[in-house]
Protein backbone atom coordinates (compact mmCIF):
# COMPACT_ATOMS: atom_id res chain seq x y z
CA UNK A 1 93.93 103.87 133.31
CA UNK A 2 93.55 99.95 132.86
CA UNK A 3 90.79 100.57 129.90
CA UNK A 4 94.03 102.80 128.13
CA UNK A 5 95.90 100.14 128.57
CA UNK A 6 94.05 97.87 127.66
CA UNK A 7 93.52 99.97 124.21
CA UNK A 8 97.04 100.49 123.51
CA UNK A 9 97.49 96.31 124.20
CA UNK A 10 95.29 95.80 121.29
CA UNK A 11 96.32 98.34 119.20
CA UNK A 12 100.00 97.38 119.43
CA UNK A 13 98.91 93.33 118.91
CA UNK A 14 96.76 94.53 115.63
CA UNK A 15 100.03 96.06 114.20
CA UNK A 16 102.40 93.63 115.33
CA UNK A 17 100.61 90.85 113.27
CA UNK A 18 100.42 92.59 110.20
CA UNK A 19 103.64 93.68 110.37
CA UNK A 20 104.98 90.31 111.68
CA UNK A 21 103.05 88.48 108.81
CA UNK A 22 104.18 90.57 106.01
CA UNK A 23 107.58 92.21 106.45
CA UNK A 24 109.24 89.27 108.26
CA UNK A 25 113.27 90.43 108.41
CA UNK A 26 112.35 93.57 105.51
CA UNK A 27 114.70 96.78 106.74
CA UNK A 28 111.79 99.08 107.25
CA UNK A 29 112.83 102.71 107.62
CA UNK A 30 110.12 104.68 108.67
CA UNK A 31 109.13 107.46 111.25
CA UNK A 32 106.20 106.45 114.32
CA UNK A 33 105.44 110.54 114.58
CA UNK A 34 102.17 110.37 114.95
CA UNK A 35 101.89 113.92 112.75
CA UNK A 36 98.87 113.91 109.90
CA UNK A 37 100.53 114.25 106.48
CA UNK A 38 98.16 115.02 103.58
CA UNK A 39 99.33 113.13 100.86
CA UNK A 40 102.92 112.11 99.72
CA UNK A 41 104.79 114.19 97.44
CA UNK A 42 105.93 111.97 94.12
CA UNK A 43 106.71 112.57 90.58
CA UNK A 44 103.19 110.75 89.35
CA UNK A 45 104.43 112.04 85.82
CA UNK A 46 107.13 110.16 85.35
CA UNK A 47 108.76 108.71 81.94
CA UNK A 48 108.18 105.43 81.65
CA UNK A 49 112.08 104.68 81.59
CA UNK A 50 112.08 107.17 85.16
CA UNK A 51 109.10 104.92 86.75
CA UNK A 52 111.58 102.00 85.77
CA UNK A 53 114.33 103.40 87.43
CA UNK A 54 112.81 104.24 90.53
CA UNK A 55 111.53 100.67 91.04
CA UNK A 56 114.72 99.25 90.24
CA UNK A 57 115.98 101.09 93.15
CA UNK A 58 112.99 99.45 95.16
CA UNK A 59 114.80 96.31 94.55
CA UNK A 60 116.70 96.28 97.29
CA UNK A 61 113.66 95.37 99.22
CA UNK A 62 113.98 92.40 100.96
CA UNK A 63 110.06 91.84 100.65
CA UNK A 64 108.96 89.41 97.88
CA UNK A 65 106.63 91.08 95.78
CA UNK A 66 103.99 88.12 96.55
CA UNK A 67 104.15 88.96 100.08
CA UNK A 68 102.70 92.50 99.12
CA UNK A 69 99.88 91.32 96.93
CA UNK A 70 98.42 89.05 99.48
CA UNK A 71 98.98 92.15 102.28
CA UNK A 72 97.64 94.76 100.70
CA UNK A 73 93.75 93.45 100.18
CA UNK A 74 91.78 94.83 102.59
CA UNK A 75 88.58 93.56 103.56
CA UNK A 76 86.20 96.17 104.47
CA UNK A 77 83.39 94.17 105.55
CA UNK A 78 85.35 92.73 108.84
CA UNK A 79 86.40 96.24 109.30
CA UNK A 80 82.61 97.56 109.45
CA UNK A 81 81.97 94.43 111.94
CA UNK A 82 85.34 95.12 113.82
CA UNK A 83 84.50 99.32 114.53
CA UNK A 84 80.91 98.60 115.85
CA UNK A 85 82.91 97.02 118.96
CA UNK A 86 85.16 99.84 119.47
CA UNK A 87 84.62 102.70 122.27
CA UNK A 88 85.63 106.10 120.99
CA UNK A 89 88.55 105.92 122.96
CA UNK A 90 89.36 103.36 120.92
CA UNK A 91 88.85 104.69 117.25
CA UNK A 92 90.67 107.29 117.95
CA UNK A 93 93.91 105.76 119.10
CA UNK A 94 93.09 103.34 115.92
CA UNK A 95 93.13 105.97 113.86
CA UNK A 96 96.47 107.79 115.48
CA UNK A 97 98.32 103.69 114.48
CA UNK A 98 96.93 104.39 111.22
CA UNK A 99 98.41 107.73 110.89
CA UNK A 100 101.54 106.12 112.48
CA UNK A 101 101.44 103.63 109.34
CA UNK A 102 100.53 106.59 106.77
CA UNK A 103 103.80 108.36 108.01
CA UNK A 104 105.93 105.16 107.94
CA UNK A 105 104.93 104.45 104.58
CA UNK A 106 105.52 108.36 103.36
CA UNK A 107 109.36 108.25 105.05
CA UNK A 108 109.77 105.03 102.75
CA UNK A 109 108.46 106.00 99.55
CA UNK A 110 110.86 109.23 100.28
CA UNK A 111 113.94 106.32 100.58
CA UNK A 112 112.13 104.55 97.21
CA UNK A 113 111.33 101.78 99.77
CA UNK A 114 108.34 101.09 97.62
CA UNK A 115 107.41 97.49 98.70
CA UNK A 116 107.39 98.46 101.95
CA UNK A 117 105.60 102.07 101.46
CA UNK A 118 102.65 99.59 100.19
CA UNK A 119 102.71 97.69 103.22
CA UNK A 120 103.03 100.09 105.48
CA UNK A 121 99.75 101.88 103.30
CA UNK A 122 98.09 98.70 103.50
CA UNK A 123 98.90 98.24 107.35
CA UNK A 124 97.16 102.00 107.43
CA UNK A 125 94.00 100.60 105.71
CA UNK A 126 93.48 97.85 107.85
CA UNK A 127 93.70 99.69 110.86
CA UNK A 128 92.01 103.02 110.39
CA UNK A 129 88.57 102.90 110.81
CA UNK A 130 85.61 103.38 108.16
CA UNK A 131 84.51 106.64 109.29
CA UNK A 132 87.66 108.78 109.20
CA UNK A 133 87.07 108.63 105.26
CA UNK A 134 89.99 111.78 103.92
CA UNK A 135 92.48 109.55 106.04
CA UNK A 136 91.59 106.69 104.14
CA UNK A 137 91.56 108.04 101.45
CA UNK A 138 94.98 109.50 101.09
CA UNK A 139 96.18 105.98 102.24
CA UNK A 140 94.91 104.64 98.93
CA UNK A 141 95.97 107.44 97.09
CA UNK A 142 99.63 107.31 98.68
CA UNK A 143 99.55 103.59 98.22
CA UNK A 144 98.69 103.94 94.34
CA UNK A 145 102.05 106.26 93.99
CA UNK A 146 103.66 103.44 95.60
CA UNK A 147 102.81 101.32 93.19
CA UNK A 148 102.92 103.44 90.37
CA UNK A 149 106.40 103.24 91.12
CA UNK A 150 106.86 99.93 91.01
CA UNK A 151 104.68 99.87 87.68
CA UNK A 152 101.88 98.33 88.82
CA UNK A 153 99.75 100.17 87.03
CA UNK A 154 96.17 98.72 86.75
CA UNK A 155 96.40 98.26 90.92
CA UNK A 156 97.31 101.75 91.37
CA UNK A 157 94.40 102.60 88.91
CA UNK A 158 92.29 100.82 91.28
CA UNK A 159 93.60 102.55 94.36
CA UNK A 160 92.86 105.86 92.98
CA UNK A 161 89.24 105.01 92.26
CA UNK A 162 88.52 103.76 95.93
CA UNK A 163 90.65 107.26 96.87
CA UNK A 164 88.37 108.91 94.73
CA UNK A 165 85.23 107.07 96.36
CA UNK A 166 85.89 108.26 99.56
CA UNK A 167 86.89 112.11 98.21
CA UNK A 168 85.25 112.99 95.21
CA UNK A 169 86.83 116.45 95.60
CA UNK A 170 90.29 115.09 95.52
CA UNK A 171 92.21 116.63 93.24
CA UNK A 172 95.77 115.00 93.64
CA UNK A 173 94.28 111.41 93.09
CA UNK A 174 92.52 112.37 90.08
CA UNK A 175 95.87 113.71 88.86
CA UNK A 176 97.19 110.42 89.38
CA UNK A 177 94.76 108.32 87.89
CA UNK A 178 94.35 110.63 85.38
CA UNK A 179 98.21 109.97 84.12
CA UNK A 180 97.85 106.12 84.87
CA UNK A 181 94.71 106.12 82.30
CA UNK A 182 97.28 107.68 79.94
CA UNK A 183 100.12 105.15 80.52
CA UNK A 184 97.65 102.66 79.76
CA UNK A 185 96.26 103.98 76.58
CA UNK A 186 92.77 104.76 78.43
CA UNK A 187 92.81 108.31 76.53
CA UNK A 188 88.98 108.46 76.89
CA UNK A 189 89.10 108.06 80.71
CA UNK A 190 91.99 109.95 81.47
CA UNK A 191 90.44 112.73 79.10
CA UNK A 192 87.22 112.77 81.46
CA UNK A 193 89.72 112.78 84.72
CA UNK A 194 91.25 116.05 83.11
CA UNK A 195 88.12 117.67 82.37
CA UNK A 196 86.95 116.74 86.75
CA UNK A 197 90.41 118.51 87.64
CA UNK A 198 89.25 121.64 85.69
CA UNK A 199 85.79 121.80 87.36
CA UNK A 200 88.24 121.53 90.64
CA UNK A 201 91.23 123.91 89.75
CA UNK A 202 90.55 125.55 86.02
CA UNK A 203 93.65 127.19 85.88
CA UNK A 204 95.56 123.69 86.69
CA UNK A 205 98.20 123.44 83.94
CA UNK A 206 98.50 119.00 83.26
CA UNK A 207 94.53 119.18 83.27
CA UNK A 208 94.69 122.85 80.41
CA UNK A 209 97.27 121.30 78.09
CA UNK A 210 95.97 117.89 78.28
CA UNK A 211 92.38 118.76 77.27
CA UNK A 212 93.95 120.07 74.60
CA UNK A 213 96.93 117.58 73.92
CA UNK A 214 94.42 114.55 74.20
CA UNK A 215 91.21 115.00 71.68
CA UNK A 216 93.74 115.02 68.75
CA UNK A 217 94.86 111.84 70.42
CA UNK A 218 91.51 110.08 70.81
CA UNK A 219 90.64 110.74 67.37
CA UNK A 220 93.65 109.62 65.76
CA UNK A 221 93.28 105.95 68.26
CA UNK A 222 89.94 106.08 67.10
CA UNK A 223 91.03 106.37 63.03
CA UNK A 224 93.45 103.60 63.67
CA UNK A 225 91.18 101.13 65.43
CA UNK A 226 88.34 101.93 63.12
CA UNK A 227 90.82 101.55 60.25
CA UNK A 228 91.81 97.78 61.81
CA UNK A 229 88.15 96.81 61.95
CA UNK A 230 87.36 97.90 58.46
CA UNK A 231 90.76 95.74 57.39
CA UNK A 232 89.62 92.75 59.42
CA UNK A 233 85.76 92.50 58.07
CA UNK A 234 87.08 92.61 54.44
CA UNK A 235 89.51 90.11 55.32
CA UNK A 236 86.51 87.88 56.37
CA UNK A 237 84.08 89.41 53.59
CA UNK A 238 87.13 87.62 51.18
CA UNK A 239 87.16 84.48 53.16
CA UNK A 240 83.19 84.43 52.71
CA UNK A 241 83.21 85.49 48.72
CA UNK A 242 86.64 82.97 47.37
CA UNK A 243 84.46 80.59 46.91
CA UNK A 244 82.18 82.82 44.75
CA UNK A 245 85.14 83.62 42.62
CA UNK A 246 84.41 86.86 44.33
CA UNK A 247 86.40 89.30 46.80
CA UNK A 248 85.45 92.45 48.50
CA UNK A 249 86.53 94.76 45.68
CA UNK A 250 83.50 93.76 43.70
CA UNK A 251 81.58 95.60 46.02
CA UNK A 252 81.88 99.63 46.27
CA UNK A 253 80.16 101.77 48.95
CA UNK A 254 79.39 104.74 48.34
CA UNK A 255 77.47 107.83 50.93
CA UNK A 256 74.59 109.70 49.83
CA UNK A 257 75.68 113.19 50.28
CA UNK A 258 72.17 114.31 51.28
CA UNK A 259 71.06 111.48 54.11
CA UNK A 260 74.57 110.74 55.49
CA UNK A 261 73.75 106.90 54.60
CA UNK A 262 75.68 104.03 52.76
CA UNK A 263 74.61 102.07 49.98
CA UNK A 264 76.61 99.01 48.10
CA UNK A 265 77.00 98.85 44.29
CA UNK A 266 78.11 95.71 42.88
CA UNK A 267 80.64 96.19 40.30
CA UNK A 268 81.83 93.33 37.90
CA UNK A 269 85.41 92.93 37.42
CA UNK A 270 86.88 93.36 33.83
């Protein structure tokens, strides 16, 4: 019975500090069941102008955003040194805190408490160890709704990936990242996201209609950028030829229908 309490002593110290060192006087409203939830259920398709919304209402945290950047990095390395002391005793009641956090941080993102759903994630993260990998990886998949939310966009990209790491069956953070590489104009990505989904669930219905929504989309990004490229060298190639008493429309190129190559005629103004 003393080695118990002894476990619960430093469990309960562990989670003290973090919470004592990042949520200060924050209203958390959260749940310590210690029942396994899979992953949180959010609207990761959002409008822009809804994802705006919601983290307006997230404003009423009294965490400064700050606070959350420096909490949520989680150093893995101390964690791998910190679980070769443990018993198995005490993993497991390290992971049944982290599950503690997990469900804290799923009762706030259901109150748009998003600040604090990333703390309580991140709180999750630091405590659970390396080996239960599906728990952490639904932390950082939960966490990245969190801050999808709160528009943090590249950071929640990020999250997904490490979710992703640790589950490379994991549909619902694929999902996610997938639509995060599309609010960020990463068509390519997201495109190759969709097409993982598929392999997953082919008769998912985001992944069907964006594999065929998005290749129109990629090509026409494509057009355009290729189109800015081609405007930018003949500004330069005019820049180069002024002095010349030349300019880019003196030259003409022209594709040989047969070898698919270029060549460049010189043609003499009138």
């Amino acid at each position: 019975m003393a080695s118990s309490r002894s476990n619960e002593e430093i469990i309960e110290n562990l989670t003290k500090d973090l919470r004592s060192s990042h949520l200060n006087e924050a209203n958390v409203v959260g749940s310590h069941s210690t029942e396994s939830h899979d992953d949180i259920q959010s609207d990761v398709h959002d409008t822009a102008s809804g994802t705006d919304s919601c983290a307006s209402e997230s404003s009423k945290s009294h965490i400064d955003s700050e606070k959350v950047d420096d909490a949520e990095f989680i150093d893995e390395d101390s964690l791998k040194d910190r679980d070769t002391l443990l018993t198995e005793e005490q993993i497991d009641e390290f992971r049944s805190k982290a599950l503690e956090e997990k469900a804290n941080g799923n009762e706030q993102f259901k109150n748009r408490l998003y600040l604090e759903s990333v703390i309580s994630y991140s709180n999750g993260l630091k405590i659970c160890p390396l080996t239960f990998t599906n728990d952490r990886s639904v932390l950082y998949a939960n966490r990245a709704a969190s801050k999808h939310k709160l528009d943090r966009k590249e950071s929640a990209i990020q999250d997904c990936s490490k979710a992703i790491d640790l589950n490379s069956n994991y549909l619902k953070a694929y999902l996610r990242r997938a639509t995060l590489y599309e609010e960020t104009d990463k068509l390519d990505e997201a495109l190759a996201d969709y097409k993982k989904i598929l392999e997953l669930d082919p008769k998912n219905k985001e992944a069907l209609a964006a594999s065929v929504r998005l290749p129109d989309q990629i090509n026409e990004k494509n057009e355009k950028l290729k189109a800015e490229m081609m405007g930018k060298l003949k500004d330069l190639g005019n820049l180069v030829l002024r002095p010349f008493g030349l300019s880019t429309n003196n030259f003409k190129m022209a594709q040989d229908p047969n070898s698919g190559g270029y060549s460049i005629n010189f043609v003499q103004n009138p």
